[in-house]
Protein backbone atom coordinates (compact mmCIF):
# COMPACT_ATOMS: atom_id res chain seq x y z
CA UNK A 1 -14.93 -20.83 83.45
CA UNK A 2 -14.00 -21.52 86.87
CA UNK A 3 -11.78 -23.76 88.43
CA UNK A 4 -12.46 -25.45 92.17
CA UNK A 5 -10.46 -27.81 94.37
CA UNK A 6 -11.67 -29.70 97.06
CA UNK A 7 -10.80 -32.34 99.51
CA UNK A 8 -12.78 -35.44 100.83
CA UNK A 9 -12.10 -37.62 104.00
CA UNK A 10 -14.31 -40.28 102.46
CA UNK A 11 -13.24 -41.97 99.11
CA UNK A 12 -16.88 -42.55 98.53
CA UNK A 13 -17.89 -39.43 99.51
CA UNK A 14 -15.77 -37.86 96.91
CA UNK A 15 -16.63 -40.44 93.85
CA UNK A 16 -20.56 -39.62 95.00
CA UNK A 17 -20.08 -36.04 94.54
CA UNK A 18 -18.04 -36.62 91.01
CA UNK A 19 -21.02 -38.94 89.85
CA UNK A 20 -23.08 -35.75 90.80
CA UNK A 21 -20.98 -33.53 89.50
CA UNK A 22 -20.79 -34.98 86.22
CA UNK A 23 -24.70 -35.21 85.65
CA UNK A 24 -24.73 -31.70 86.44
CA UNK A 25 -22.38 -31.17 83.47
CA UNK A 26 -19.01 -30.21 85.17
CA UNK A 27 -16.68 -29.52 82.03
CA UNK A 28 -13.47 -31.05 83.28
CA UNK A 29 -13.07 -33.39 86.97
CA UNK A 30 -9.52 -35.09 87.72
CA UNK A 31 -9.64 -36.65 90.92
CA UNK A 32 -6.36 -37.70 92.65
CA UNK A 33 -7.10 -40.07 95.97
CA UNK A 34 -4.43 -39.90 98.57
CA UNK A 35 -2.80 -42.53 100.49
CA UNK A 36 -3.12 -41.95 104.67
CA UNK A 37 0.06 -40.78 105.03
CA UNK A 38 1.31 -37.15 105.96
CA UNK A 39 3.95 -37.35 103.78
CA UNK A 40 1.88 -37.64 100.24
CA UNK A 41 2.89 -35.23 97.49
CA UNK A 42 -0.27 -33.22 96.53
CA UNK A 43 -0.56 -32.39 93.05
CA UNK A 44 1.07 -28.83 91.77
CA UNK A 45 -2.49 -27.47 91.40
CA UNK A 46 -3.14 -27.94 95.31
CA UNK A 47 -2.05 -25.11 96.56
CA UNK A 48 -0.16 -24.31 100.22
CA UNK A 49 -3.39 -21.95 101.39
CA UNK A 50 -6.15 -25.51 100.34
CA UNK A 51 -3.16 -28.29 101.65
CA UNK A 52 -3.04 -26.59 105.22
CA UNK A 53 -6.78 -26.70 105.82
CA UNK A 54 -6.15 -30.47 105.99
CA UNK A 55 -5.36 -32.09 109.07
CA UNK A 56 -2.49 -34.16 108.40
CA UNK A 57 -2.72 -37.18 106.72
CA UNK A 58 -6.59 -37.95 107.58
CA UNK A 59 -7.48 -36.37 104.10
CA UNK A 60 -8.52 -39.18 101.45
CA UNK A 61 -8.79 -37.77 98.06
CA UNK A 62 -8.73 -34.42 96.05
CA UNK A 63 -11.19 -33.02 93.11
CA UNK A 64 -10.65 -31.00 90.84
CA UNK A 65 -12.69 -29.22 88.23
CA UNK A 66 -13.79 -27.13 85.84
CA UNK A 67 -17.25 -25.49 85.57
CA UNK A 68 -18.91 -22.80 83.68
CA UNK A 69 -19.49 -20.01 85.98
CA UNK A 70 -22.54 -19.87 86.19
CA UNK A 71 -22.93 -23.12 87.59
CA UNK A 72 -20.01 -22.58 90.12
CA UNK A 73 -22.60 -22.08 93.23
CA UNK A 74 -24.74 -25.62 92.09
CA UNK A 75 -20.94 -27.45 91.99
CA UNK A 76 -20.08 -25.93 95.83
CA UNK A 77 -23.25 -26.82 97.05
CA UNK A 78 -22.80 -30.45 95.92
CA UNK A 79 -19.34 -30.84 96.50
CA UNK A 80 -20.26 -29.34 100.72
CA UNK A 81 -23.00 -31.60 100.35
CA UNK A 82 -21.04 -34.80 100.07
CA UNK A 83 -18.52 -33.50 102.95
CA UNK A 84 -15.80 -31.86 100.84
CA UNK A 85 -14.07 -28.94 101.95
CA UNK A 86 -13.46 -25.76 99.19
């Protein structure tokens, strides 16, 4: 199993890439939109390292989720695909 976090500029961006996610068979997705505000609390699995390749306050949403790992290249490529960042 492998676990991925990414974040999404776009609100619709990131539900299109959960909707694809989920056909593809993703085992767990949590997503957690963000307000536009610098000072937002990310969630305790977003760690320092993935919150500082943000640019403040422009980000719009996380995702997270679980995959088998074998299928952990297919998620990436979606989740680039719709504009998040790993």
């Amino acid at each position: 199993m492998e676990t991925l976090t990414a974040a999404f500029r776009s609100r619709s961006e990131m539900e299109q890439a959960a909707d694809a996610l989920r056909k593809q068979g993703v085992i767990h997705l949590m997503m957690c939109p963000n307000g536009a505000g610098s000072d937002h609390a990310y969630p305790e699995w977003a760690g320092d390292s993935f919150q500082s390749g943000l640019s403040g306050g422009q980000d719009e949403g996380l995702l997270q989720l679980l995959v088998e790992s074998s299928r952990r290249r297919q998620a990436e490529d979606t989740i680039s695909r719709f504009g998040g960042i790993l």
